[in-house]
C-alpha atoms as a PDB file:
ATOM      1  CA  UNK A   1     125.054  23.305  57.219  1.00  0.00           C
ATOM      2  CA  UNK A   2     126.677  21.463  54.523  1.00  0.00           C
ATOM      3  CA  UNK A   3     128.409  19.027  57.451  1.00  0.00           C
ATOM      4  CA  UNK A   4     125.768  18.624  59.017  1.00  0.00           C
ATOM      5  CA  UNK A   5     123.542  17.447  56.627  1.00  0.00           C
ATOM      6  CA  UNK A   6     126.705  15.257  54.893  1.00  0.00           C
ATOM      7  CA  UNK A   7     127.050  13.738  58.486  1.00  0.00           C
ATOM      8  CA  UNK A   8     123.373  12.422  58.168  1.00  0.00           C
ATOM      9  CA  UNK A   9     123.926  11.054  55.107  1.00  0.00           C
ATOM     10  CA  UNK A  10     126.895   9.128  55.852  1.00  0.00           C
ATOM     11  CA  UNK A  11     125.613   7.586  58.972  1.00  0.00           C
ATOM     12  CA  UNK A  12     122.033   6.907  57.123  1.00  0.00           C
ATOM     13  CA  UNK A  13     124.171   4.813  54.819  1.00  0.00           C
ATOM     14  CA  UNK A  14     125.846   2.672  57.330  1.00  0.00           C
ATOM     15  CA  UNK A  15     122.265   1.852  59.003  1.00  0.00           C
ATOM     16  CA  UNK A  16     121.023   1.551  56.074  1.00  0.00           C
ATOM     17  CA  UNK A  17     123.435  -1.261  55.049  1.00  0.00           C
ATOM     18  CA  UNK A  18     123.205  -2.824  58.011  1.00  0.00           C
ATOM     19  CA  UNK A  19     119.328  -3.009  58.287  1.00  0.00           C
ATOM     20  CA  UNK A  20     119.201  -3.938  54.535  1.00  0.00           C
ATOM     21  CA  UNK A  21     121.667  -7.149  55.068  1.00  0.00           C
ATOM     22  CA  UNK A  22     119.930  -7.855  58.393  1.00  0.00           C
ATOM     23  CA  UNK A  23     117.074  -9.240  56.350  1.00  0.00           C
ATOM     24  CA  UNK A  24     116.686 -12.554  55.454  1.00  0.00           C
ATOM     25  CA  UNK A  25     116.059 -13.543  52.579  1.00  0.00           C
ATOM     26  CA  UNK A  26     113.152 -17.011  52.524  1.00  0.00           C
ATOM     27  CA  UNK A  27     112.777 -17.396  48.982  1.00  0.00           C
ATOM     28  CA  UNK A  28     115.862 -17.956  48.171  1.00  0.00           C
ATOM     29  CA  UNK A  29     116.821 -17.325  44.011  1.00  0.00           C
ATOM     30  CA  UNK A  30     113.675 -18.678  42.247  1.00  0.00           C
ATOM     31  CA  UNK A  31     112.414 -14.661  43.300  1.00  0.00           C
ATOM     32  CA  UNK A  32     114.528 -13.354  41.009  1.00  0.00           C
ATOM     33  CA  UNK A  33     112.831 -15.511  37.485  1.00  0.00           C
ATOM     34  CA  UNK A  34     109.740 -14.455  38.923  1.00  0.00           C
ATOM     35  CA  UNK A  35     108.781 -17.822  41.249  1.00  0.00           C
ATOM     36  CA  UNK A  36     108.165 -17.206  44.944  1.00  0.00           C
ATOM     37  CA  UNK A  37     104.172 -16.971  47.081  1.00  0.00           C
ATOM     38  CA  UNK A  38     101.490 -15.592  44.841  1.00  0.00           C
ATOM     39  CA  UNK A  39     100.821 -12.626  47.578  1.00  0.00           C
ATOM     40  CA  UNK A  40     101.961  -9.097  46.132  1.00  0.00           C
ATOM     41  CA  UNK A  41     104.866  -8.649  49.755  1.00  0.00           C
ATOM     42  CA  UNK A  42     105.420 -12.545  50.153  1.00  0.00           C
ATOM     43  CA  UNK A  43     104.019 -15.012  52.659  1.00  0.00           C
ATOM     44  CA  UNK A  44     105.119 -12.585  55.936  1.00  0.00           C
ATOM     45  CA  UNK A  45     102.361  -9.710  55.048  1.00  0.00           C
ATOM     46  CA  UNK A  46     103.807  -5.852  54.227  1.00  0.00           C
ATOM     47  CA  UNK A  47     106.725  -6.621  56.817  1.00  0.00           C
ATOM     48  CA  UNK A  48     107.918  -6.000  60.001  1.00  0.00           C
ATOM     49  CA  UNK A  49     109.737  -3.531  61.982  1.00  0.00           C
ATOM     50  CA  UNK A  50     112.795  -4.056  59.956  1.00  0.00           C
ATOM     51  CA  UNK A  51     111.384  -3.644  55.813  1.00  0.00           C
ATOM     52  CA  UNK A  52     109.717   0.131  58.009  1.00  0.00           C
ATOM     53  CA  UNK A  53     113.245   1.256  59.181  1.00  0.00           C
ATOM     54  CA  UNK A  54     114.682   0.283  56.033  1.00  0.00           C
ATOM     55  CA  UNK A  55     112.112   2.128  54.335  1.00  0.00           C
ATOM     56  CA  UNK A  56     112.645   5.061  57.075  1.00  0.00           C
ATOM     57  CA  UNK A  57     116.548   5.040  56.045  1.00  0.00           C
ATOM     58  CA  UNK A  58     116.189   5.200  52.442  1.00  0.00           C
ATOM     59  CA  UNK A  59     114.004   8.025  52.902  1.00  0.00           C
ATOM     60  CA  UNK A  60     116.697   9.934  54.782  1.00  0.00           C
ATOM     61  CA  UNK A  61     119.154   8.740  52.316  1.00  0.00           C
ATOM     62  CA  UNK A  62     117.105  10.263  49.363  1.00  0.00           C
ATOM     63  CA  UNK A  63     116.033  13.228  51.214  1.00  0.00           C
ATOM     64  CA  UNK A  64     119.672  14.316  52.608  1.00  0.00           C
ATOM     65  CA  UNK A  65     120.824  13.416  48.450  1.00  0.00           C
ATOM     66  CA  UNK A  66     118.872  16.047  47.152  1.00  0.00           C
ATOM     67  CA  UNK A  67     119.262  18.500  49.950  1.00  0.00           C
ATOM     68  CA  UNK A  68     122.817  18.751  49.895  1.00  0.00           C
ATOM     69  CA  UNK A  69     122.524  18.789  46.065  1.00  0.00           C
ATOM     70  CA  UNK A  70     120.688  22.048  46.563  1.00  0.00           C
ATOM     71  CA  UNK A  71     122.742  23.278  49.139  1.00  0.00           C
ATOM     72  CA  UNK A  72     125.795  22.939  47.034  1.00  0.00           C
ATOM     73  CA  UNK A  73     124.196  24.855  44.072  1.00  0.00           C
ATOM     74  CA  UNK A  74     125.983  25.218  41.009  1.00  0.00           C
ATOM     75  CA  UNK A  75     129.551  26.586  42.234  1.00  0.00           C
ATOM     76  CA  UNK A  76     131.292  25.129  38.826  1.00  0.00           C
ATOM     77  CA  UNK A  77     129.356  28.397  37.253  1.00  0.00           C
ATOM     78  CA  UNK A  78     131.082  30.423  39.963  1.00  0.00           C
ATOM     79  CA  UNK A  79     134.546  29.689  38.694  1.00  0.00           C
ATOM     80  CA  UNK A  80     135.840  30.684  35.399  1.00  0.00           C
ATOM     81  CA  UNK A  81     135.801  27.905  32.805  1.00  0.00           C
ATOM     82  CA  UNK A  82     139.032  27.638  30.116  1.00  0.00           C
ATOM     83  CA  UNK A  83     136.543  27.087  27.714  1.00  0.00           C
ATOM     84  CA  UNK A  84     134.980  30.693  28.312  1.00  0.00           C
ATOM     85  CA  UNK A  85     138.391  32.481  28.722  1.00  0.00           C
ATOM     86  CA  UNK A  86     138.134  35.160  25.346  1.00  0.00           C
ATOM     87  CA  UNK A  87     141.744  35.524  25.132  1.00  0.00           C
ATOM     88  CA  UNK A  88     142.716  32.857  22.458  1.00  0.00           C
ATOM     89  CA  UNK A  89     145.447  32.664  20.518  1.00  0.00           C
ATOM     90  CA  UNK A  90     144.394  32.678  16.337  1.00  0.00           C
ATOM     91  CA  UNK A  91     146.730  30.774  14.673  1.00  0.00           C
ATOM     92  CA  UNK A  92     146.996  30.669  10.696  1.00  0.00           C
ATOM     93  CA  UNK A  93     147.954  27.870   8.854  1.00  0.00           C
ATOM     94  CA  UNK A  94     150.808  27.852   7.189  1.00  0.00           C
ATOM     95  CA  UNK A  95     151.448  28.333   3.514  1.00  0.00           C
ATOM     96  CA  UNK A  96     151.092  25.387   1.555  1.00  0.00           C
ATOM     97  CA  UNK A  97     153.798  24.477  -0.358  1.00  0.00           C
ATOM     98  CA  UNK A  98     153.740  24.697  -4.446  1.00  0.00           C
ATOM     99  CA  UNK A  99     152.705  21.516  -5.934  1.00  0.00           C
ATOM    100  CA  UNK A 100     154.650  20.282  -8.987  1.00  0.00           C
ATOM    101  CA  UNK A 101     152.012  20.344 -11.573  1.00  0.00           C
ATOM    102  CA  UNK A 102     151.810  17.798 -14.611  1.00  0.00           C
ATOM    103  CA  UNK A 103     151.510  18.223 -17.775  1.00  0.00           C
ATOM    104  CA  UNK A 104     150.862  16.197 -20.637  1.00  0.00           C
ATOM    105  CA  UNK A 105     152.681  17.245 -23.860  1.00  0.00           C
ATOM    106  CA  UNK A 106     150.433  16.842 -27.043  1.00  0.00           C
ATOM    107  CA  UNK A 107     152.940  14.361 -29.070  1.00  0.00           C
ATOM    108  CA  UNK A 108     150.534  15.009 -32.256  1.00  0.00           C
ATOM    109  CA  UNK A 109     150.274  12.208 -34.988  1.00  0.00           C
ATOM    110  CA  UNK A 110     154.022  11.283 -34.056  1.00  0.00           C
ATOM    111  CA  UNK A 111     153.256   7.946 -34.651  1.00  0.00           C
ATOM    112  CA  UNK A 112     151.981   8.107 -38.196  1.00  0.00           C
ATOM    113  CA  UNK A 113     153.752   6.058 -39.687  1.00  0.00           C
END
């Protein structure tokens, strides 16, 4: 089941490349700053055949996404995970070594004089 539904996938993304750079594109890039007709879809109306297969194909392409996403479940759970594995090895640190201490001798009033 898995193929199959990979195999629809795949070849919905070829069409769907295809019928995307099949369209033409009229208002060139003044479209993208916002410029362009003042109609909500353009001056051509909704579209034609080609914007509804398009649409059609991106459908499948979304549709066979999430399926196979379900059909593939979580199998990473299935398999054990280093980070659950219990037997770890404790390791103590090691003994810090003795630091030489300082002290201050008390010279007194030596300097008394």
């Amino acid at each position: 089941m898995d193929t199959l539904v990979i195999v629809i996938h795949v070849l919905a993304c070829i069409f769907l490349i295809g019928a995307v750079m099949l369209q033409s594109g009229h208002e060139g890039m003044g479209v993208i700053f916002g410029g362009g007709s003042s109609s909500m879809f353009g001056s051509s109306g909704a579209g034609g055949l080609l914007v509804k297969v398009t649409a059609g194909l991106a459908t499948v392409f979304l549709i066979t996404s999430l399926g196979y996403n379900i059909l593939s479940g979580n199998k990473v759970a299935d398999q054990d995970s280093i980070m659950l594995q219990s037997n770890t090895v404790e390791t103590t640190a090691p003994a810090e070594p003795a630091k030489p201490g300082i002290t201050f001798q008390d010279s007194g009033d030596a300097k008394s004089e």
